[in-house]
N, C-alpha and C. Protein backbone atom coordinates (compact mmCIF):
# COMPACT_ATOMS: atom_id res chain seq x y z
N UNK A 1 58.85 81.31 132.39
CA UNK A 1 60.02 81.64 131.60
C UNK A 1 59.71 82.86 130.76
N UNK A 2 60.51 83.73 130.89
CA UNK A 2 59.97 84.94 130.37
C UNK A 2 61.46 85.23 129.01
N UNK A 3 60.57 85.02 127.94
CA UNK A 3 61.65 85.27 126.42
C UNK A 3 61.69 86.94 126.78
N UNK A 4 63.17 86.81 126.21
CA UNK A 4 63.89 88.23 125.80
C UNK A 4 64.34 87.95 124.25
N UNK A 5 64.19 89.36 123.66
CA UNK A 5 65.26 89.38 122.34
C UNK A 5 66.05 90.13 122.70
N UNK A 6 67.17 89.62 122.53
CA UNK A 6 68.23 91.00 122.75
C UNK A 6 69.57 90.92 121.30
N UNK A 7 68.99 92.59 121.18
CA UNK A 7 69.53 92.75 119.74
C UNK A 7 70.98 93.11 120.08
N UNK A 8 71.75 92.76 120.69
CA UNK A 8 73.00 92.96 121.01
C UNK A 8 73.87 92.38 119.46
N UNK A 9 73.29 93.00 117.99
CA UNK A 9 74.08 92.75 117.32
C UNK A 9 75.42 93.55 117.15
N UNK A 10 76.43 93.16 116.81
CA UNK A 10 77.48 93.81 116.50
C UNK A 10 77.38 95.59 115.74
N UNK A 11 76.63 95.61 114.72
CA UNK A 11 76.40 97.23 115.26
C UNK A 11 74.70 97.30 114.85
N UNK A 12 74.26 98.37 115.27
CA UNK A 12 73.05 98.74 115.26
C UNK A 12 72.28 98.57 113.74
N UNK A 13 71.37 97.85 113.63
CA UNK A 13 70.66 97.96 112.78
C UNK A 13 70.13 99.41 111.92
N UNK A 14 70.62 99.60 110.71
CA UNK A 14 70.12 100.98 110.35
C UNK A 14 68.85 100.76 109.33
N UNK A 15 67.93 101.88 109.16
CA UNK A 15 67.07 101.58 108.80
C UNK A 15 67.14 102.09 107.03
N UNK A 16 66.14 101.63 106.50
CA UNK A 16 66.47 102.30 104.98
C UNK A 16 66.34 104.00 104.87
N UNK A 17 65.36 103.86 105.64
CA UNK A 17 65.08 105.92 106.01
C UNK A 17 66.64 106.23 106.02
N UNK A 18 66.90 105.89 107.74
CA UNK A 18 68.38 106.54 108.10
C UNK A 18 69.45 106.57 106.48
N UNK A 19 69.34 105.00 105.91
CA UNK A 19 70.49 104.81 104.63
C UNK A 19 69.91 105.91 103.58
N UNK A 20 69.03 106.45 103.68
CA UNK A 20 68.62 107.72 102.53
C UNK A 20 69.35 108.40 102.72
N UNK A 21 69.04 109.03 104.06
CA UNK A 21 69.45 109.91 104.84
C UNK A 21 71.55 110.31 104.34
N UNK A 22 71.96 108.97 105.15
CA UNK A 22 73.14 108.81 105.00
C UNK A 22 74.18 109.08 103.40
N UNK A 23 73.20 108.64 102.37
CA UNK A 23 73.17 109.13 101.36
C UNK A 23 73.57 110.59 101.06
N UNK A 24 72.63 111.63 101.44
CA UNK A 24 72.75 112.69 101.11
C UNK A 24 74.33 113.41 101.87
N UNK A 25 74.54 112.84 102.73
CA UNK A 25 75.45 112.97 103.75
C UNK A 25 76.68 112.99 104.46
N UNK A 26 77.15 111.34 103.41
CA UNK A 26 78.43 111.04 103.95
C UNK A 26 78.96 110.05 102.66
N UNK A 27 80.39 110.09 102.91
CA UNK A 27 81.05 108.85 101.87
C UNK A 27 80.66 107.67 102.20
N UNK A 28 81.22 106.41 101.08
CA UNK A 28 80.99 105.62 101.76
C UNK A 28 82.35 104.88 102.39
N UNK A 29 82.29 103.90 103.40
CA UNK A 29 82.84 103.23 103.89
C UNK A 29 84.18 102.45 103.23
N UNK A 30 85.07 102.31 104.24
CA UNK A 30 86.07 101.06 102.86
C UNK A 30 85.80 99.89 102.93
N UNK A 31 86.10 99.21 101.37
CA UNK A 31 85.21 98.08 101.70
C UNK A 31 86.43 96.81 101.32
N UNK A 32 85.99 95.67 101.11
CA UNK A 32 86.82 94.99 100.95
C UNK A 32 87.77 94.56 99.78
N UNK A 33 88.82 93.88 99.48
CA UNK A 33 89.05 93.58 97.84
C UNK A 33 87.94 92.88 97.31
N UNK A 34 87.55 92.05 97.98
CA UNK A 34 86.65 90.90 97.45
C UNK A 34 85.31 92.02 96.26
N UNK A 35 85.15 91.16 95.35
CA UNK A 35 83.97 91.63 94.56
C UNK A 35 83.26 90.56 94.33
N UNK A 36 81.97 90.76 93.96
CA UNK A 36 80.55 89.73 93.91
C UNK A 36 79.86 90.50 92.63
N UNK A 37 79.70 89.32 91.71
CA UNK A 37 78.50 89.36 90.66
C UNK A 37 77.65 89.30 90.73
N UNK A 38 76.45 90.19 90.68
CA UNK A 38 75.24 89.79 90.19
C UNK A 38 74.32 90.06 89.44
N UNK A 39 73.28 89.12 89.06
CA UNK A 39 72.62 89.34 87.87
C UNK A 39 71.19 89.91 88.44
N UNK A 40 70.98 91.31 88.57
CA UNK A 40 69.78 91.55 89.21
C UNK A 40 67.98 91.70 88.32
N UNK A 41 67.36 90.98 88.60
CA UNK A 41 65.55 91.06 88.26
C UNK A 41 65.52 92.31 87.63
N UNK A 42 65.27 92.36 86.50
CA UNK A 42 64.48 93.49 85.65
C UNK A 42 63.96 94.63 86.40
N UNK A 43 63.03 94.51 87.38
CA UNK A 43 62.78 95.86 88.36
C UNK A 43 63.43 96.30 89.22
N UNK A 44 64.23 95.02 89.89
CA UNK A 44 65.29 95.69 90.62
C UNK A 44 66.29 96.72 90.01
N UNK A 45 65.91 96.08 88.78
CA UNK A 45 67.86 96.93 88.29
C UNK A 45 67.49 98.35 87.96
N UNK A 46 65.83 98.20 87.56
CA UNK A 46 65.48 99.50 86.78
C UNK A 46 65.29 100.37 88.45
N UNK A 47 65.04 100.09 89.63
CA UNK A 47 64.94 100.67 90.48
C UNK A 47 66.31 101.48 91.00
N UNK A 48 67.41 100.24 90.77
CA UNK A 48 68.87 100.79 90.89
C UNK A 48 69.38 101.90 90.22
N UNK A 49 68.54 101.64 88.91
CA UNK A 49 69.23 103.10 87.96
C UNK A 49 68.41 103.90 88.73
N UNK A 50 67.12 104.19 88.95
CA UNK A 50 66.57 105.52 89.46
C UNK A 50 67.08 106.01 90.57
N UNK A 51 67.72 104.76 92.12
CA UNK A 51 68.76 105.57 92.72
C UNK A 51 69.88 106.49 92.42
N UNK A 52 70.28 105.46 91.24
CA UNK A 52 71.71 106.11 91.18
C UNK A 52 71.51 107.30 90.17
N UNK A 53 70.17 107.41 89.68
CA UNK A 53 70.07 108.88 89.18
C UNK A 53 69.44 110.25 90.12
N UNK A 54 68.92 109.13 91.34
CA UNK A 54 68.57 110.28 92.18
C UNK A 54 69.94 110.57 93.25
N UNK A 55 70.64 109.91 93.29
CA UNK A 55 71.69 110.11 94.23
C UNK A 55 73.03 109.96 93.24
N UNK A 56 73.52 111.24 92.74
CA UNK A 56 74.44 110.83 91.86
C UNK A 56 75.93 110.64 92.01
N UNK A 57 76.01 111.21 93.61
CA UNK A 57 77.14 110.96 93.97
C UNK A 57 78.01 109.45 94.09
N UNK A 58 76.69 108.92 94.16
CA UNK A 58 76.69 107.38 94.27
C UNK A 58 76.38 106.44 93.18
N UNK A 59 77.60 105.70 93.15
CA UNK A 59 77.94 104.93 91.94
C UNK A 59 76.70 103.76 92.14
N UNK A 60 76.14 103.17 91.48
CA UNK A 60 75.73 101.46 91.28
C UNK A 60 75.79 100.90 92.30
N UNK A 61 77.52 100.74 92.09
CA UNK A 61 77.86 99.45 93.30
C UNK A 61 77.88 99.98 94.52
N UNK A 62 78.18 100.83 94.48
CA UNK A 62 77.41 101.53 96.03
C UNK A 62 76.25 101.58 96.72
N UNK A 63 75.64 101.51 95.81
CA UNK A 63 74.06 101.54 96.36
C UNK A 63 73.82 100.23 96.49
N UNK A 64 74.40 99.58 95.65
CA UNK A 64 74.30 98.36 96.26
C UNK A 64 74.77 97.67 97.82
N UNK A 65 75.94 97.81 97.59
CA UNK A 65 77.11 97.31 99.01
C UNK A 65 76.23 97.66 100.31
N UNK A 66 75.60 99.34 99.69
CA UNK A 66 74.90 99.92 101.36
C UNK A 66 73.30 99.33 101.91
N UNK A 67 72.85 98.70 100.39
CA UNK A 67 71.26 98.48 100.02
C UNK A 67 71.62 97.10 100.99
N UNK A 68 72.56 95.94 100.49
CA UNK A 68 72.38 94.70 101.35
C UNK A 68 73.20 95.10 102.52
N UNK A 69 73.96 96.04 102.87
CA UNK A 69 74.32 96.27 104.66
C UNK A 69 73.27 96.47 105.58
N UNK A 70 72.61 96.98 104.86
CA UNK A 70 71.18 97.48 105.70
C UNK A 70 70.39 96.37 105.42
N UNK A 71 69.94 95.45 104.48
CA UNK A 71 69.17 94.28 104.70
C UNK A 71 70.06 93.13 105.63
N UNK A 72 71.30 93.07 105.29
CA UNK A 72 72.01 91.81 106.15
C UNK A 72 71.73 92.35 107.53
N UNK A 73 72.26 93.59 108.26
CA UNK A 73 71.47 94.19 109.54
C UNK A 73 70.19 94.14 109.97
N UNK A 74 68.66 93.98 109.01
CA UNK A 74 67.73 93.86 109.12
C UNK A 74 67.00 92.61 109.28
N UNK A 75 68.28 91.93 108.44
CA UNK A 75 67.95 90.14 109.04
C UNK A 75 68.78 89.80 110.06
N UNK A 76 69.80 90.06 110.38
CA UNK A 76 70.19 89.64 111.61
C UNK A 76 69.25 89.68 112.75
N UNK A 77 68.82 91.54 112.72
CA UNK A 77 67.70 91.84 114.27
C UNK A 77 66.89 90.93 114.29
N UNK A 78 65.95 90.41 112.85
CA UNK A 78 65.65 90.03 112.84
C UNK A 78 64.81 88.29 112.81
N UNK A 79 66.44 87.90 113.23
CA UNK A 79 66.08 86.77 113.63
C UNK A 79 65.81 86.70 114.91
N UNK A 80 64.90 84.73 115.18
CA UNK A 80 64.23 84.63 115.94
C UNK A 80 65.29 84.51 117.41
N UNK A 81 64.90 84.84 118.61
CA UNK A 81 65.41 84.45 120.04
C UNK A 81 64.94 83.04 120.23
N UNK A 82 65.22 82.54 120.78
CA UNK A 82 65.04 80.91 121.51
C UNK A 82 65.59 80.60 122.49
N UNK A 83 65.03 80.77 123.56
CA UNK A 83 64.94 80.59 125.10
C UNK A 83 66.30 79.27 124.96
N UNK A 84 67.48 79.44 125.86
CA UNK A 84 67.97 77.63 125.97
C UNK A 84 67.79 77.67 127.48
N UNK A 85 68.07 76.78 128.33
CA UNK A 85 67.80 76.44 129.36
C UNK A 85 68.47 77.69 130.49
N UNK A 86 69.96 77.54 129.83
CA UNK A 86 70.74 78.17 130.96
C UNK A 86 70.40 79.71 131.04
N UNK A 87 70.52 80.26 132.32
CA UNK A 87 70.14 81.60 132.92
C UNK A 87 71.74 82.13 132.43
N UNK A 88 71.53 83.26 131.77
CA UNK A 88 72.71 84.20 131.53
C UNK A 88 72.97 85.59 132.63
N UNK A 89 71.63 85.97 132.88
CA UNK A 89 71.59 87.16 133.50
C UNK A 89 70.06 87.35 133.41
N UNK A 90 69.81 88.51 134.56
CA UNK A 90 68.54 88.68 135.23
C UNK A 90 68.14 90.62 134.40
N UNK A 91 66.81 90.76 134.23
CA UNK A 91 66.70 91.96 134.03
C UNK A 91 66.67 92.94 135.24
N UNK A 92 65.81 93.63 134.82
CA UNK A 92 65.55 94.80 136.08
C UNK A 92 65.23 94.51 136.82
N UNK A 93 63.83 93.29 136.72
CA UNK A 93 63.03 92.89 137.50
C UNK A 93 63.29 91.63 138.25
N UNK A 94 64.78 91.21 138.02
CA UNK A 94 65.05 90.25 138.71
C UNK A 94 64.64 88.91 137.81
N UNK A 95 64.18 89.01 136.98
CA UNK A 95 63.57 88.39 135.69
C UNK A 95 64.98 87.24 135.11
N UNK A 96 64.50 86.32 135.01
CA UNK A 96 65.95 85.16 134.51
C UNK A 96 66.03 85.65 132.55
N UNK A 97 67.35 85.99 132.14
CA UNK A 97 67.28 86.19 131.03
C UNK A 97 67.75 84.48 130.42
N UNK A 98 67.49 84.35 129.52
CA UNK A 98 68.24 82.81 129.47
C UNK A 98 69.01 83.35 128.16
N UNK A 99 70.12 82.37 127.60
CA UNK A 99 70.69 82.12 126.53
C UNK A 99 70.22 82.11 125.16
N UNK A 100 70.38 82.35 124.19
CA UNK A 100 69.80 82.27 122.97
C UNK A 100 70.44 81.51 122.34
N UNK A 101 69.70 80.19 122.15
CA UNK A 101 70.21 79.17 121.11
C UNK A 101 69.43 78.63 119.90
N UNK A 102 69.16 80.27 119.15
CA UNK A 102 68.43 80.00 118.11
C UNK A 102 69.38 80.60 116.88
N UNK A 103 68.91 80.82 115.94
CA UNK A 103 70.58 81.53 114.91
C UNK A 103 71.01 82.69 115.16
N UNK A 104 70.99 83.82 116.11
CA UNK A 104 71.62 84.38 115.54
C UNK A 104 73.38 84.34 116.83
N UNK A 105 73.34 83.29 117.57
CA UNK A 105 74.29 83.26 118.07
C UNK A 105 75.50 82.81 116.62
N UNK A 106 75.59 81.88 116.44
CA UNK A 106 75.84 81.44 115.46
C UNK A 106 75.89 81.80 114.36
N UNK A 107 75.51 82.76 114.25
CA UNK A 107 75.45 83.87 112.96
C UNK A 107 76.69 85.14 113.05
N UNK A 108 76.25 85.37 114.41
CA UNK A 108 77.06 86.03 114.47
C UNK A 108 78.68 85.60 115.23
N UNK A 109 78.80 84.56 115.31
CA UNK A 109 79.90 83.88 115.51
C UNK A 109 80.93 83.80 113.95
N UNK A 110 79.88 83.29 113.09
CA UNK A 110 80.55 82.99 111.50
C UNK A 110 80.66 83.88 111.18
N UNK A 111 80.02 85.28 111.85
CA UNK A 111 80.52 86.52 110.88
C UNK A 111 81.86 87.10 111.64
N UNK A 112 82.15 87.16 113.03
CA UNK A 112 83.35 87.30 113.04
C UNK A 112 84.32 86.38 112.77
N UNK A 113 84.17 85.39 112.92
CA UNK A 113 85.28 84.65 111.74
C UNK A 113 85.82 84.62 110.75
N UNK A 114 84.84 85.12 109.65
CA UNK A 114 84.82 85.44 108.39
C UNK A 114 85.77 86.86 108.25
N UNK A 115 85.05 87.88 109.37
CA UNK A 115 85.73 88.93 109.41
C UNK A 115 87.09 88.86 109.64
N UNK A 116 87.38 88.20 110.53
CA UNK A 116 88.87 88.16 111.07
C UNK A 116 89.64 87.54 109.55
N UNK A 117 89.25 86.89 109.27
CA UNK A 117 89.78 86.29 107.85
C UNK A 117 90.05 87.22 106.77
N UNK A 118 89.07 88.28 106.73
CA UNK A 118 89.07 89.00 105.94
C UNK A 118 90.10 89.90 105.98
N UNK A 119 90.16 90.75 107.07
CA UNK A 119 90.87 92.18 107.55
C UNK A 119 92.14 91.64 108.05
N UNK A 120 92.63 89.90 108.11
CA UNK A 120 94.06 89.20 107.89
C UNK A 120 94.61 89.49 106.30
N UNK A 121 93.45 89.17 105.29
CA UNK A 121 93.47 89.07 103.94
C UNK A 121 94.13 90.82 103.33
N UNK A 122 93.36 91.01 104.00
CA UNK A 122 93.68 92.56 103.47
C UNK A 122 95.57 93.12 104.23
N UNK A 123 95.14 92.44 105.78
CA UNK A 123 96.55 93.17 106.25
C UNK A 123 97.76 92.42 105.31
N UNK A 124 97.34 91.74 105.07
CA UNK A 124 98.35 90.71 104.16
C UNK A 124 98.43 91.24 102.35
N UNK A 125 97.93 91.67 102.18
CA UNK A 125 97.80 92.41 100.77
C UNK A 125 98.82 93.42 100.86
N UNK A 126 98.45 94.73 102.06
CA UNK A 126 98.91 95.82 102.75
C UNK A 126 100.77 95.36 103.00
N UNK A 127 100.81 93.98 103.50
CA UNK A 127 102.46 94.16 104.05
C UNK A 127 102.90 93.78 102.95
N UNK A 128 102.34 92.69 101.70
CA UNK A 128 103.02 92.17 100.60
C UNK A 128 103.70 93.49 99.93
N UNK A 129 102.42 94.61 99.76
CA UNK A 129 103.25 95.45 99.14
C UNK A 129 104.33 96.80 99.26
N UNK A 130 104.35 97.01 100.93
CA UNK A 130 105.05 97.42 101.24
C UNK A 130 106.35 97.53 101.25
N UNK A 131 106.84 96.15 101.22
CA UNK A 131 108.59 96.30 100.30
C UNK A 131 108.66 96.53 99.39
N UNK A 132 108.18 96.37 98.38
CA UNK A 132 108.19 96.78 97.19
C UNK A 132 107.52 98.94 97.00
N UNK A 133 107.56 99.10 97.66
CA UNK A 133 107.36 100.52 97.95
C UNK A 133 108.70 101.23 98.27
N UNK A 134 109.31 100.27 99.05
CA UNK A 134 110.82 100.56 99.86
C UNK A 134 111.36 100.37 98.80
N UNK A 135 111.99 99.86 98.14
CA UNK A 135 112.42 99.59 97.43
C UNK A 135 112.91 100.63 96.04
N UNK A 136 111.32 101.23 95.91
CA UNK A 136 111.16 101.62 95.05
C UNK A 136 111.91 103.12 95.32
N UNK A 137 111.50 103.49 96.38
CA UNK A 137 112.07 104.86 97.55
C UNK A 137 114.03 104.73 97.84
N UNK A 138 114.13 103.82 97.59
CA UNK A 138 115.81 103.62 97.50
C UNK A 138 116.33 104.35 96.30
């Protein structure tokens, strides 16, 4: 039985280099309504200010949002593969790939769920206020 990992996560794992990188580079992303508190460790936070004084384009919470995109990506790859019985597909070599029934099927199952929930949440924000736009345009 020959284990495969296959990082077929939803998008590519980026690395913290590349997120420097990206930094100097580009905006960031849109993100969701949802907001999250937290109370961060004394060095962490003092590390956060030195980003956000070395990168000033970038607010706090930014560096944040992008700091755990790139760790939630880094734990995903990084979870373990686990052989399940059934043959999915063969490699190059004719090699039996089997199924992975260790977390990150399942991981990444709850995250599009979650997602779909989300980007409903939002389209639903988006149409609530659209009559009231019309309205206003009358």
């Amino acid at each position: 039985m020959r284990a495969r990992r296959d990082h077929n996560i939803e998008s590519n794992p980026v690395s913290f280099k590349e997120l420097l990188e990206s930094w100097h580079e580009t905006a960031a992303a849109p993100r969701t309504a949802s907001t999250f508190a937290v109370r961060l460790p004394l060095d962490e936070a003092a590390q956060l200010a030195a980003l956000a004084e070395m990168f000033p384009g970038r607010a706090p919470e930014q560096l944040i949002t992008e700091l755990l995109g790139t760790a939630l990506k880094e734990l995903a790859a990084a979870m373990p593969y686990v052989a399940g019985k059934r043959v999915i597909s063969t490699d190059e070599q004719g090699d039996p790939i089997y199924e992975d029934v260790g977390p990150t099927p399942r991981f990444m199952a709850l995250t599009r769920t979650h997602r779909r929930s989300l980007e409903a949440g939002r389209k639903g924000a988006r149409t609530a206020k659209q009559p009231a736009r019309r309205r206003r345009g009358r």
